[in-house]
C-alpha atoms as a PDB file:
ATOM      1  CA  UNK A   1      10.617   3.279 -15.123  1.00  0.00           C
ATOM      2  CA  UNK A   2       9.061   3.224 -11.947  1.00  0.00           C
ATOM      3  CA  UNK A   3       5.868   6.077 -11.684  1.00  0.00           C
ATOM      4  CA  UNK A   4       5.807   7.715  -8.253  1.00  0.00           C
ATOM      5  CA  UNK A   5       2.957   7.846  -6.336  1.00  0.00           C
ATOM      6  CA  UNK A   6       2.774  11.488  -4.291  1.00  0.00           C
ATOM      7  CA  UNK A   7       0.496  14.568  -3.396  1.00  0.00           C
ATOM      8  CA  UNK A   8       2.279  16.983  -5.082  1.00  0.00           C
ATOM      9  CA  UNK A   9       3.945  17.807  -2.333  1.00  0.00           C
ATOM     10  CA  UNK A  10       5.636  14.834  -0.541  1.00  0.00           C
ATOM     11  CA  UNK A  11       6.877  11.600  -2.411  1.00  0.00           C
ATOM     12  CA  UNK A  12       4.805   8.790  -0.857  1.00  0.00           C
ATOM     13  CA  UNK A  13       6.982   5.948   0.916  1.00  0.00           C
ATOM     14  CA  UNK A  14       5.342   3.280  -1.173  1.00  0.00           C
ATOM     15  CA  UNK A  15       7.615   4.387  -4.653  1.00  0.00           C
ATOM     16  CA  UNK A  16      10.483   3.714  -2.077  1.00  0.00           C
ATOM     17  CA  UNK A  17       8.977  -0.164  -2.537  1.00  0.00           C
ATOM     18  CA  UNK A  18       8.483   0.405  -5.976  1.00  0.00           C
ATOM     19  CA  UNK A  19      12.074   0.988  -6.177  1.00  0.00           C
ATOM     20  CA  UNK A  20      13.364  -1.818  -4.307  1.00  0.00           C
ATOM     21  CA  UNK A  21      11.409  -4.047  -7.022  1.00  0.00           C
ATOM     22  CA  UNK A  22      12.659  -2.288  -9.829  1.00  0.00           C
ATOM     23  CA  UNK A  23      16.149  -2.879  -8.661  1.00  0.00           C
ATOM     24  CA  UNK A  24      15.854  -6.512  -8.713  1.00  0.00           C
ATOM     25  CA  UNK A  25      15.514  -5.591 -12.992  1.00  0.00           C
ATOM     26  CA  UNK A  26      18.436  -5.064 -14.817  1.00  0.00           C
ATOM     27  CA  UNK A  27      19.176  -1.263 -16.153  1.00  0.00           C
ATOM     28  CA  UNK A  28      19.117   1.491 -15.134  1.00  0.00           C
ATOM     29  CA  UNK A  29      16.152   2.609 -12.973  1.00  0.00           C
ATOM     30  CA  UNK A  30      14.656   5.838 -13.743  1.00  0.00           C
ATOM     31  CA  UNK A  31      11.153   7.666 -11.617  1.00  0.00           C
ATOM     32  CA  UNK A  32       8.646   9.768 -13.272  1.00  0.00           C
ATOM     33  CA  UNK A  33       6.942  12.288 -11.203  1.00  0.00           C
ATOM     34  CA  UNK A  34       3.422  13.555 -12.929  1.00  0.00           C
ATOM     35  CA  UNK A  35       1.969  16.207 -11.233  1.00  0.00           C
ATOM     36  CA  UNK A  36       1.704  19.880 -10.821  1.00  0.00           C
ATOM     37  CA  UNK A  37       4.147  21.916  -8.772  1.00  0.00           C
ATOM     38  CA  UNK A  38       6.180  18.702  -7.768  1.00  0.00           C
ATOM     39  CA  UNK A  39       9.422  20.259  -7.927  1.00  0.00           C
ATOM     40  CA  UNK A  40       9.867  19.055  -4.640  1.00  0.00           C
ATOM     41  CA  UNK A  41       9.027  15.296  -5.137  1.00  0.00           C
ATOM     42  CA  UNK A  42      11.446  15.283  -7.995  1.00  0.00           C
ATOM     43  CA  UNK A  43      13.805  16.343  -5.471  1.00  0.00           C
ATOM     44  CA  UNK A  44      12.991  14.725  -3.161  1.00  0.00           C
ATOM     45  CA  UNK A  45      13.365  11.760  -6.236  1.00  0.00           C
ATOM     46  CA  UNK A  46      16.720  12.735  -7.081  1.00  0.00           C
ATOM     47  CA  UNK A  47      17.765  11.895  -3.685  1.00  0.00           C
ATOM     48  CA  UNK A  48      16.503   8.423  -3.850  1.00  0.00           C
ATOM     49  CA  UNK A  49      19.628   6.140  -3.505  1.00  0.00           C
ATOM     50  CA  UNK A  50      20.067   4.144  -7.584  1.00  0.00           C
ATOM     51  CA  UNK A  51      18.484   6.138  -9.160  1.00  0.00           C
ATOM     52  CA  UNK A  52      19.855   7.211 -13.004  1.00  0.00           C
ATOM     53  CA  UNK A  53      17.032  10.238 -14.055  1.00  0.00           C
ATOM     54  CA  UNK A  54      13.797  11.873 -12.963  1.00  0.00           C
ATOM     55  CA  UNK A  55      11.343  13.075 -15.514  1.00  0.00           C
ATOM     56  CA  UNK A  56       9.349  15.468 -14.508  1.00  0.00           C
ATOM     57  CA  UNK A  57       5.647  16.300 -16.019  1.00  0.00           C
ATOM     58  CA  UNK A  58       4.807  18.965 -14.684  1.00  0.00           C
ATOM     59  CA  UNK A  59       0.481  20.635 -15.587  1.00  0.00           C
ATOM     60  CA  UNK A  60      -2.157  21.513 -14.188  1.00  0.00           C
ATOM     61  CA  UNK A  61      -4.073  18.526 -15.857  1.00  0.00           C
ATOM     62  CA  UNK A  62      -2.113  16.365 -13.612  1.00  0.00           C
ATOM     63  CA  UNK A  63      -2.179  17.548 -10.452  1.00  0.00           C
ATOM     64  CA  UNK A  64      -4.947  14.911  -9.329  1.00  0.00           C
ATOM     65  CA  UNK A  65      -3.393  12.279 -10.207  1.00  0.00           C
ATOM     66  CA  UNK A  66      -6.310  10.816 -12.692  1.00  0.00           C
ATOM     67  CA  UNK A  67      -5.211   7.522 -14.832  1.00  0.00           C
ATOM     68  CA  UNK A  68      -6.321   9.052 -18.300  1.00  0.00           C
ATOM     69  CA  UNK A  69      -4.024  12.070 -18.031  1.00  0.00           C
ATOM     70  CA  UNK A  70      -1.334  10.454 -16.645  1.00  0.00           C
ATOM     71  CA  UNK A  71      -1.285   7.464 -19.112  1.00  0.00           C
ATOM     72  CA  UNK A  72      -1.566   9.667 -22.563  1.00  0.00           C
ATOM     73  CA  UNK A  73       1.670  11.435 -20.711  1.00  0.00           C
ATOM     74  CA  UNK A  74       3.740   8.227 -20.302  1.00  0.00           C
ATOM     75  CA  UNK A  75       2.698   6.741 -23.615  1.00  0.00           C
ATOM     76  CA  UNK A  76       5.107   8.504 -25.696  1.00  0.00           C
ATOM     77  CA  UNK A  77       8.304   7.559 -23.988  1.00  0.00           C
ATOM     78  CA  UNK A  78       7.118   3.764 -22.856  1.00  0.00           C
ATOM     79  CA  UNK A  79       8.829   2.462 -25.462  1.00  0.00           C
ATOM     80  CA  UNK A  80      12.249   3.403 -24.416  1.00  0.00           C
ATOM     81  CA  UNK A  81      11.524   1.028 -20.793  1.00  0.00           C
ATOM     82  CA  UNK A  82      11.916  -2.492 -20.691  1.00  0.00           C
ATOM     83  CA  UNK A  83       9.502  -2.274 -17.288  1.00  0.00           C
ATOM     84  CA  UNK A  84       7.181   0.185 -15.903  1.00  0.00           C
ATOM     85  CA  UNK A  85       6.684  -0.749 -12.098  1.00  0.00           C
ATOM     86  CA  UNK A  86       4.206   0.591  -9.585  1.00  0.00           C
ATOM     87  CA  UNK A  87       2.720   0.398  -6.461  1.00  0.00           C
ATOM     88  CA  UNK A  88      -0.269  -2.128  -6.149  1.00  0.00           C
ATOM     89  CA  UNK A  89      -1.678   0.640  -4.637  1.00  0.00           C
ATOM     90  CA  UNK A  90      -5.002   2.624  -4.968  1.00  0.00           C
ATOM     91  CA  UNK A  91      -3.320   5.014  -7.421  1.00  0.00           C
ATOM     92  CA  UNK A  92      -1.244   1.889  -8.680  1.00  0.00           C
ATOM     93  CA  UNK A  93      -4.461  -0.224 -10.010  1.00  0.00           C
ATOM     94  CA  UNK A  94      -6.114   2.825 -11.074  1.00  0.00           C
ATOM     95  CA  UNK A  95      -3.206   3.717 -13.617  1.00  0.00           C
ATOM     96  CA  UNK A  96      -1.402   0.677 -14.410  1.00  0.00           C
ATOM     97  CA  UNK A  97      -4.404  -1.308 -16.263  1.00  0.00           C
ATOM     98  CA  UNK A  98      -4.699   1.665 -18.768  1.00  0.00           C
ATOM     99  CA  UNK A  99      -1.222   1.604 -19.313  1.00  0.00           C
ATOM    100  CA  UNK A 100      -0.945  -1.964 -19.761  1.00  0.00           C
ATOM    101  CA  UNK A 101      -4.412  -2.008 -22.095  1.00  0.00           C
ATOM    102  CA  UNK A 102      -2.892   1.128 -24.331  1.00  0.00           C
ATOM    103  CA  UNK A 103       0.707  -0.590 -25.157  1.00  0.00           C
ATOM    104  CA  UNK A 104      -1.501  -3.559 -25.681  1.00  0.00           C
ATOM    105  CA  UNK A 105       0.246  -5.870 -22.792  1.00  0.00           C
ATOM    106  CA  UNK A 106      -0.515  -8.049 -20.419  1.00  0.00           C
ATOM    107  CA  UNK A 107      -0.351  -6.731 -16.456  1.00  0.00           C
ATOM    108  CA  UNK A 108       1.169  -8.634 -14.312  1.00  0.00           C
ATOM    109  CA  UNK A 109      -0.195  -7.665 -10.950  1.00  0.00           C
ATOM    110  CA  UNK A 110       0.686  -7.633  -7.094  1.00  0.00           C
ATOM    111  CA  UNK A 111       4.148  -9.174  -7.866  1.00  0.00           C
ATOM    112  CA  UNK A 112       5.410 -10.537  -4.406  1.00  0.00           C
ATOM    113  CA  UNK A 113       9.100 -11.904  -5.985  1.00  0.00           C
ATOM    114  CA  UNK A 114      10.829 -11.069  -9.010  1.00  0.00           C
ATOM    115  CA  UNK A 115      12.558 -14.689  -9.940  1.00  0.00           C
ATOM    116  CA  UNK A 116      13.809 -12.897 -13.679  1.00  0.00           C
ATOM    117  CA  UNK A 117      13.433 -10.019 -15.564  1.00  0.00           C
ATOM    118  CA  UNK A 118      10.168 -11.955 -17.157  1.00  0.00           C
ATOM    119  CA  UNK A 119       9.328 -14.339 -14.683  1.00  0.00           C
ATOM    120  CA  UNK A 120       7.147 -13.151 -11.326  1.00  0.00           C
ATOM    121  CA  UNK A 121       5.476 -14.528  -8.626  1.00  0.00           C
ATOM    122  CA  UNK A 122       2.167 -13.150  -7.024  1.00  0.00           C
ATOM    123  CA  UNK A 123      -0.038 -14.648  -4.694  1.00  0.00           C
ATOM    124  CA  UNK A 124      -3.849 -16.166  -5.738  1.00  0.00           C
ATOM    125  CA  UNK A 125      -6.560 -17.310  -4.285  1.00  0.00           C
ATOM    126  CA  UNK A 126      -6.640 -14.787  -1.112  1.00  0.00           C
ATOM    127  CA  UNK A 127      -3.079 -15.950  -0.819  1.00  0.00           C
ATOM    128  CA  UNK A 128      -3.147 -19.728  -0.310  1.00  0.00           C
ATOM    129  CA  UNK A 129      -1.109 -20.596  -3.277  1.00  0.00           C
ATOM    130  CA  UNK A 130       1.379 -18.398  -5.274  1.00  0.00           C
ATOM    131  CA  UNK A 131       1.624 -18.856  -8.945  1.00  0.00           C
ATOM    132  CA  UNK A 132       4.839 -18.226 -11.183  1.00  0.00           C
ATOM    133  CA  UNK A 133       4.029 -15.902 -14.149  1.00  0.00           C
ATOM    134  CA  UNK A 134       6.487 -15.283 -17.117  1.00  0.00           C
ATOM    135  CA  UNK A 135       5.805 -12.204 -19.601  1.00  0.00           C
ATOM    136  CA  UNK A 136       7.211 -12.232 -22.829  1.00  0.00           C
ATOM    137  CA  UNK A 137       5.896  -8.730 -23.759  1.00  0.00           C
ATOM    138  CA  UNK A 138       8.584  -6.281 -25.150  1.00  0.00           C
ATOM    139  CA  UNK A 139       6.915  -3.952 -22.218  1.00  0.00           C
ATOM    140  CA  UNK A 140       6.116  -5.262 -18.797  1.00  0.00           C
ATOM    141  CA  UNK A 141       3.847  -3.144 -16.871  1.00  0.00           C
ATOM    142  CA  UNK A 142       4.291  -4.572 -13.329  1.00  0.00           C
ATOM    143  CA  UNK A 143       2.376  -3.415  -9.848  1.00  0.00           C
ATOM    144  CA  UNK A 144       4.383  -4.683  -6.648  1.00  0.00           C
ATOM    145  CA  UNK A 145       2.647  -5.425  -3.430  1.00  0.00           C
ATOM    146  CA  UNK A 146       4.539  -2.985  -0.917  1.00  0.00           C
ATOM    147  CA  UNK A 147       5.148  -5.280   1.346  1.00  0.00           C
ATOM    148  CA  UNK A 148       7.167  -7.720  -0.301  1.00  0.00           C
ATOM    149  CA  UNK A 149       9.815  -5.328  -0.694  1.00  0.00           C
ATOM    150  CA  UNK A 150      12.167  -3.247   1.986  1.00  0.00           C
ATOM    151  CA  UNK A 151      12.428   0.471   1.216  1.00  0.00           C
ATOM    152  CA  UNK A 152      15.256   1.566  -0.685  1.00  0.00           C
ATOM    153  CA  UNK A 153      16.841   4.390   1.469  1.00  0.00           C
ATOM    154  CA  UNK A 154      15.572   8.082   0.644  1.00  0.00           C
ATOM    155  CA  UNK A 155      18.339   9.342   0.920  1.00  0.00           C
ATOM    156  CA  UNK A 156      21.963   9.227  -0.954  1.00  0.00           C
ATOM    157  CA  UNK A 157      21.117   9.586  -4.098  1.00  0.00           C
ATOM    158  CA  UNK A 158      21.925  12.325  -7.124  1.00  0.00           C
ATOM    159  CA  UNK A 159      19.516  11.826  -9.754  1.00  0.00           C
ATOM    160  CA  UNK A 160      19.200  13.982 -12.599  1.00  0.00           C
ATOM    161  CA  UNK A 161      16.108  16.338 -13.231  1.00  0.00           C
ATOM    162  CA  UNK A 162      14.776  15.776 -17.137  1.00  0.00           C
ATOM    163  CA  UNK A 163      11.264  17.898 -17.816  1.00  0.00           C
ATOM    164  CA  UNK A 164       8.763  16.340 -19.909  1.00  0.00           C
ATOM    165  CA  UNK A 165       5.813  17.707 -21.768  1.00  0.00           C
ATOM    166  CA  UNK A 166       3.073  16.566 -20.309  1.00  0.00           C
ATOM    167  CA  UNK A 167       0.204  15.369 -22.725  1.00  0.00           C
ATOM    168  CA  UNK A 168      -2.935  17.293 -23.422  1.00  0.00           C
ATOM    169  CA  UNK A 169      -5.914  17.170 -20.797  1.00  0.00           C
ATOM    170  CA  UNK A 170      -8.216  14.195 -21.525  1.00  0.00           C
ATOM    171  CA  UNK A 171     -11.842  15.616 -22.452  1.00  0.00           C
ATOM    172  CA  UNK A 172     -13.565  12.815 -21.416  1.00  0.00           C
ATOM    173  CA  UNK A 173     -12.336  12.880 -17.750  1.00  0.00           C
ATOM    174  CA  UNK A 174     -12.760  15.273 -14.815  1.00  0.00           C
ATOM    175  CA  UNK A 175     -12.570  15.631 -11.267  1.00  0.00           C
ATOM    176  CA  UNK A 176     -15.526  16.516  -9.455  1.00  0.00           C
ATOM    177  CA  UNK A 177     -14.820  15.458  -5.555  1.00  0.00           C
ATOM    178  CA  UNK A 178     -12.484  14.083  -3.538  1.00  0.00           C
ATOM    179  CA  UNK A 179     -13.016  13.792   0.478  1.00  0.00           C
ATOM    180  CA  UNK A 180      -9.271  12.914   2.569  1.00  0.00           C
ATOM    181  CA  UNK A 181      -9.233  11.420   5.942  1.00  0.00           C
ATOM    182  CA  UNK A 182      -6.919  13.693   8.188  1.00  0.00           C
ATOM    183  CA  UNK A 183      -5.345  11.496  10.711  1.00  0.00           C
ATOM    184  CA  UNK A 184      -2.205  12.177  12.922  1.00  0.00           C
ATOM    185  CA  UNK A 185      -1.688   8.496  13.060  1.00  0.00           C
ATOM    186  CA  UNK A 186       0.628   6.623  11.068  1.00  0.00           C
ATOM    187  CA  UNK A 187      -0.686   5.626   7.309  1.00  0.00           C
ATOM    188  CA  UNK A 188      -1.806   1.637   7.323  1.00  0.00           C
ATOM    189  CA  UNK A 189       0.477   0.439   5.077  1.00  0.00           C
ATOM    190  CA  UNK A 190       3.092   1.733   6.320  1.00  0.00           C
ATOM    191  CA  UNK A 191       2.854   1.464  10.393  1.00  0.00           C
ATOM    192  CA  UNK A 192       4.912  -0.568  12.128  1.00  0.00           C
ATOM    193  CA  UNK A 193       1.713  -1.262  14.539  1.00  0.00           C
ATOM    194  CA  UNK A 194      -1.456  -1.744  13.646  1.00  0.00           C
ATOM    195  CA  UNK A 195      -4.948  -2.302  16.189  1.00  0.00           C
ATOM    196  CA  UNK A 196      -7.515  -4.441  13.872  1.00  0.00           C
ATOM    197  CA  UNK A 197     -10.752  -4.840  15.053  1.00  0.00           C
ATOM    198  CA  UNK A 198     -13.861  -6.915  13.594  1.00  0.00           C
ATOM    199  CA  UNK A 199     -17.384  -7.530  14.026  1.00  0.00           C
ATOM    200  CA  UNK A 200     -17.232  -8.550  17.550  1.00  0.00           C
ATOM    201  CA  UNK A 201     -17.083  -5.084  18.509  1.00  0.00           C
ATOM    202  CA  UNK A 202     -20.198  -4.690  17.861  1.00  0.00           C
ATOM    203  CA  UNK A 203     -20.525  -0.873  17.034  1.00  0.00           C
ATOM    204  CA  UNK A 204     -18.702   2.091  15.941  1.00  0.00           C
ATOM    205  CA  UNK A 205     -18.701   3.490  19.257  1.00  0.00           C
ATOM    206  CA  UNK A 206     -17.029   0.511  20.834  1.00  0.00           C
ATOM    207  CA  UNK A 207     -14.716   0.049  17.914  1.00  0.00           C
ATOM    208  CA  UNK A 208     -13.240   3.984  18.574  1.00  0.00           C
ATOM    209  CA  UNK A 209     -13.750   3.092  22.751  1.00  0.00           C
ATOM    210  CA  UNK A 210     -11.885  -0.146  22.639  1.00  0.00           C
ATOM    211  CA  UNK A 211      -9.316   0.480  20.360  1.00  0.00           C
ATOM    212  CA  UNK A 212      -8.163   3.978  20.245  1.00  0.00           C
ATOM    213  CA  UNK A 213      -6.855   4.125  23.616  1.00  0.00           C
ATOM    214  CA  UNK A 214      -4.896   1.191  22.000  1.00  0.00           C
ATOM    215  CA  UNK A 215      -3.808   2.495  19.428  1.00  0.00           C
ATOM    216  CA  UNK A 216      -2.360   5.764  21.356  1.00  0.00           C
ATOM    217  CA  UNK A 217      -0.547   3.652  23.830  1.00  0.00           C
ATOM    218  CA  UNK A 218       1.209   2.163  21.199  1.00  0.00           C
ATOM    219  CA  UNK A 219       1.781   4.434  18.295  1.00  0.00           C
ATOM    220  CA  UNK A 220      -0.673   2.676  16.289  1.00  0.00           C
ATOM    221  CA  UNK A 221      -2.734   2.770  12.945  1.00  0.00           C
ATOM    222  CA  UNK A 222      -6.275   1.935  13.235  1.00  0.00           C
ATOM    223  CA  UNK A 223      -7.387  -0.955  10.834  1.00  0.00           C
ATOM    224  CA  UNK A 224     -11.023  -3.011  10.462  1.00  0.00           C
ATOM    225  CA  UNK A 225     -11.853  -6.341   9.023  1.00  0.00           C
ATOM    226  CA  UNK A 226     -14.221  -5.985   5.423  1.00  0.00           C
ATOM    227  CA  UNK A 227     -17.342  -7.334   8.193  1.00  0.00           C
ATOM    228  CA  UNK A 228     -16.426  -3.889  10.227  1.00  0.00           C
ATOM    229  CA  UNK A 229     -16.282  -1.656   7.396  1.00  0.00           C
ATOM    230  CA  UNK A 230     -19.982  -3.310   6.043  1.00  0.00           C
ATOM    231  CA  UNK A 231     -21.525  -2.619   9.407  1.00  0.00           C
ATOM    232  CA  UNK A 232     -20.454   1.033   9.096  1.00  0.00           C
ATOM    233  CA  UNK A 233     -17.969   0.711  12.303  1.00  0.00           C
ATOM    234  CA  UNK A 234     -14.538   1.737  10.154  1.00  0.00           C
ATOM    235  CA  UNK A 235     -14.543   3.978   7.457  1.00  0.00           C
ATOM    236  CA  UNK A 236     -13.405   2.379   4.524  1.00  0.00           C
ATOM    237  CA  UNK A 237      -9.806   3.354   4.067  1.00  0.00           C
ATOM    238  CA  UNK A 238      -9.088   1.337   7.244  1.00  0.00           C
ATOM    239  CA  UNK A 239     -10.141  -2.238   5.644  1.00  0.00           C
ATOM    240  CA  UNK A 240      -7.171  -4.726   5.897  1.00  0.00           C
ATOM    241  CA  UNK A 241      -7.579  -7.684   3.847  1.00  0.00           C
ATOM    242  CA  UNK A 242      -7.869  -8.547  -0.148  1.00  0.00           C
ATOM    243  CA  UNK A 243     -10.484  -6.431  -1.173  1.00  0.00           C
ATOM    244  CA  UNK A 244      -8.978  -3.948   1.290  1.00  0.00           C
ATOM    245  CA  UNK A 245      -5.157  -2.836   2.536  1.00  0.00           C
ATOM    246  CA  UNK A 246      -2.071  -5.355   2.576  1.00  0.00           C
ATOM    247  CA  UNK A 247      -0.381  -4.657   5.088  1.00  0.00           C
ATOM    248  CA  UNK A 248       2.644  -6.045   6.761  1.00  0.00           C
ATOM    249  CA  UNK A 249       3.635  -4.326  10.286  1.00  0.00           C
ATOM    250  CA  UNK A 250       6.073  -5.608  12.844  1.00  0.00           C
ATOM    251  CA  UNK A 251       3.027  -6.103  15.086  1.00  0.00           C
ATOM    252  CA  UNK A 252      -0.554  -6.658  14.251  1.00  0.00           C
ATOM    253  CA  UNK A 253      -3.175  -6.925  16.834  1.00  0.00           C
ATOM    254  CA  UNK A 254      -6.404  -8.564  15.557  1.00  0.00           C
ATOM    255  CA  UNK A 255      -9.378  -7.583  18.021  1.00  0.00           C
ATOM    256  CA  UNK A 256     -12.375  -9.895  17.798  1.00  0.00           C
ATOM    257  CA  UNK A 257     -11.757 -10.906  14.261  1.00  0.00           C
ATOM    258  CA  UNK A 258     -12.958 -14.176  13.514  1.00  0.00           C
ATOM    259  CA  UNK A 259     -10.277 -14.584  10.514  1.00  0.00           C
ATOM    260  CA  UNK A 260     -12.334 -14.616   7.136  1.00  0.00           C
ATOM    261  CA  UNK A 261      -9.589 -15.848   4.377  1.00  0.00           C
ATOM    262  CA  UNK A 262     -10.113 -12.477   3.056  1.00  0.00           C
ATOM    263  CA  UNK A 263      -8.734 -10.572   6.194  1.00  0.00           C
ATOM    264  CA  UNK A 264      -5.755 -12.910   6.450  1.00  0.00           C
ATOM    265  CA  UNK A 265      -4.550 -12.456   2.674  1.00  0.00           C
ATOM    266  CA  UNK A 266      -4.023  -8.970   3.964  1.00  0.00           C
ATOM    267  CA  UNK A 267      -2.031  -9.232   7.191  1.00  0.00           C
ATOM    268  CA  UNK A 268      -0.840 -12.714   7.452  1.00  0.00           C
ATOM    269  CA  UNK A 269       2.627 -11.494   6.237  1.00  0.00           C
ATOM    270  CA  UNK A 270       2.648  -9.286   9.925  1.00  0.00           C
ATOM    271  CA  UNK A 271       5.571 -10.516  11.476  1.00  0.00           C
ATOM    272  CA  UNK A 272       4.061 -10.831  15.005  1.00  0.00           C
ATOM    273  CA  UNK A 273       0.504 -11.146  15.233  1.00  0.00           C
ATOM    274  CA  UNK A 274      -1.711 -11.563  18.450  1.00  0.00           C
ATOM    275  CA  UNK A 275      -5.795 -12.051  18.539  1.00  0.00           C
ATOM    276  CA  UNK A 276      -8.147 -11.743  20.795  1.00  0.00           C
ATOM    277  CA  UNK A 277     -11.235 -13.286  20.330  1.00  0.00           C
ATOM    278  CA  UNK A 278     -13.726 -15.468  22.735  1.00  0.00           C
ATOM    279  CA  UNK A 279     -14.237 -17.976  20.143  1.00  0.00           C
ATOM    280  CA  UNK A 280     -11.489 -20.580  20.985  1.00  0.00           C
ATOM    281  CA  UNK A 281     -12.274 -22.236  17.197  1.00  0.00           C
ATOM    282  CA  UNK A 282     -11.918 -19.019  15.426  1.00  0.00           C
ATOM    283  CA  UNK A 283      -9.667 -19.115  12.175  1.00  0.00           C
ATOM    284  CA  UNK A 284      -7.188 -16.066  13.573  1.00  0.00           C
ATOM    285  CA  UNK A 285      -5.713 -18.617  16.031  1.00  0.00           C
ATOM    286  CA  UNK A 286      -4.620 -20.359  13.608  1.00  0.00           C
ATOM    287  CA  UNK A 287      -2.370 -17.625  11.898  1.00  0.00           C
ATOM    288  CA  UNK A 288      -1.266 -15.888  15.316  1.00  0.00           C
ATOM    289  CA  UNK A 289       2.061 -16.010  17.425  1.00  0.00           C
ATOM    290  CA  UNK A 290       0.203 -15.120  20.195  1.00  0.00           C
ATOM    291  CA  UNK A 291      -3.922 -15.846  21.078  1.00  0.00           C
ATOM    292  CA  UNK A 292      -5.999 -14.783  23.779  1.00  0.00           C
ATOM    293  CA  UNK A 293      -9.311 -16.281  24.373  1.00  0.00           C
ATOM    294  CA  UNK A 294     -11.334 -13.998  26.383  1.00  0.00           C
ATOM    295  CA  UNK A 295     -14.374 -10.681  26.765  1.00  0.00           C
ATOM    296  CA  UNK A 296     -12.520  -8.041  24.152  1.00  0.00           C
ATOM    297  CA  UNK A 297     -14.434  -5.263  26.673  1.00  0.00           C
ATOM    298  CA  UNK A 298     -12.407  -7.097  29.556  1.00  0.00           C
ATOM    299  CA  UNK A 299      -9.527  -7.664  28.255  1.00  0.00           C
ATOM    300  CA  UNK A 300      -8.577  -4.947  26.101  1.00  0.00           C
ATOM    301  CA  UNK A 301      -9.283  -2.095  28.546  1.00  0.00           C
ATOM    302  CA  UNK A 302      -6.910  -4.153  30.827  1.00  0.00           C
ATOM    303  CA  UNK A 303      -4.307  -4.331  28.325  1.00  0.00           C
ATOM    304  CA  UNK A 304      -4.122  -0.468  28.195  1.00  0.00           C
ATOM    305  CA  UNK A 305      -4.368  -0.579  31.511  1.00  0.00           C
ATOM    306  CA  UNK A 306      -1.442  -2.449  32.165  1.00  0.00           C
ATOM    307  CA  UNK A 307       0.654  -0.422  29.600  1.00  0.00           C
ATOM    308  CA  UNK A 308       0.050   2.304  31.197  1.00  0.00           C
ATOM    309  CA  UNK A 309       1.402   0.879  34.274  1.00  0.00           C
ATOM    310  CA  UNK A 310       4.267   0.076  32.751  1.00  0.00           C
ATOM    311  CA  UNK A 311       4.984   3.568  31.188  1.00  0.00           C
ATOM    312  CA  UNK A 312       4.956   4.518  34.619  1.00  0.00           C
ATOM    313  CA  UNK A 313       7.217   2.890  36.061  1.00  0.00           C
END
């Protein structure tokens, strides 16, 4: 069973990942969608390509997606799954340790290959070595770094629709705020660019001046080392790294990050990245296809500058 991640309104691209991991099981793969009026994520389910069944809990109680209602809903039928697979998401780590802690399992986490239907590999130690874990638990809770895995298409599909009862609201739990970031640009871990910056920006206001017009010129997400985010330069839902976002884009562009091991266990799996930084010694060089030494307030502005020139023409 693999539990999507959504809004109640759109199925989030990351249970397309989710997917993709869960076929690598064997059986048939089935999504639960726990929310309230998702009748158009299960749809939008259904039409996910391999896939058997969606069960649909549909309440009030979990329409904000909070862990304690969502896990006394899938309790009852875990035991019919071999697997239960999510994101290693925000949303994934919030709901798959209670899950995992209820059935009385051990959670294997931020699974980057799937050698069996026991046996895993995820990466330790900010990434420099990767460790081969086997579960012999009747139920394997599972989260799956995104990444690692291609999207299954969303399309192509002709799932069935199976309601649920959803479980009882938990007294013990309640929602009292929640503050979204609006942004037109593409979401982090799923942009196929992504402008980084660090500490060597110096301040907020250079970190929007330097590398929004950037960003724009390239269809970009916006993204910050942890040192950024500290100094109050990024808001925090733009940390890349392992206490932040993994991310894996086509292109990442690392603006004067120095390379912490931290930063680089969350984009060193970028296919193409390029740094600029006037430290010649700094760490990023040492990850990056391509590395500029040179002024980030020269060179950047001159980058966009010659983009733009090249638009034109």
């Amino acid at each position: 069973m693999v539990i999507a991640e959504h809004d109640n309104t759109a199925l989030k691209t990351v249970t397309l990942n989710a997917v993709a991991a869960a076929r690598k099981l064997s059986g048939a793969i089935h999504i639960l969608v726990a929310g309230y009026k998702a009748n158009g994520v299960a749809t939008a389910a259904a039409n996910v390509a391999g896939i058997e069944k969606i069960l649909l809990a549909d309440a009030p109680q979990l329409g904000e997606g909070l862990a304690e209602n969502i896990e006394t809903t899938v309790l009852p039928i875990a035991c019919e799954y071999t697997h239960i697979v999510l994101p290693a998401t925000a949303y994934g780590k919030n709901v798959a340790p209670r899950l995992a802690a209820k059935l009385d399992v051990a959670q294997v986490s931020d699974i980057t290959t799937i050698v069996s239907t026991d046996t895993f590999e995820r990466p330790i130690y900010a990434g420099n070595a990767i460790v081969t874990v086997q579960s012999l638990d009747s139920i394997k809770v599972i989260t799956i770094r995104a990444s690692a895995f291609n999207q299954v298409s969303a399309n192509g599909g002709n799932a069935t629709i199976q309601i649920i009862k959803a479980a009882a609201a938990s007294s013990s739990v309640r929602l009292i705020n929640r503050d979204l970031t609006n942004s037109k640009r593409p979401e982090l871990t799923n942009a196929q660019i992504i402008v980084s910056g660090g500490r060597g920006l110096g301040s907020r206001k250079h970190y929007l001046q330097i590398l929004e017009p950037l960003a724009n010129k390239l269809g970009a997400a916006l993204g910050a080392s942890r040192a950024a985010v500290e100094e109050g330069y990024a808001p925090n839902d733009h940390q890349v790294g392992q206490s932040g976002k993994i991310v894996a884009p086509q292109l990442y562009i690392a603006i004067g990050i120095s390379g912490a091991i931290q930063h680089l266990a969350g984009m060193r799996d970028s296919k193409i990245i390029i740094a600029i930084n006037k430290d010649p010694e700094a760490p990023i060089f040492d990850v990056s296809d391509y590395g500029l030494v040179g002024d980030l307030f020269t060179v950047v502005p001159e980058l966009v500058n010659a983009l733009s020139a090249l638009s034109k023409d």
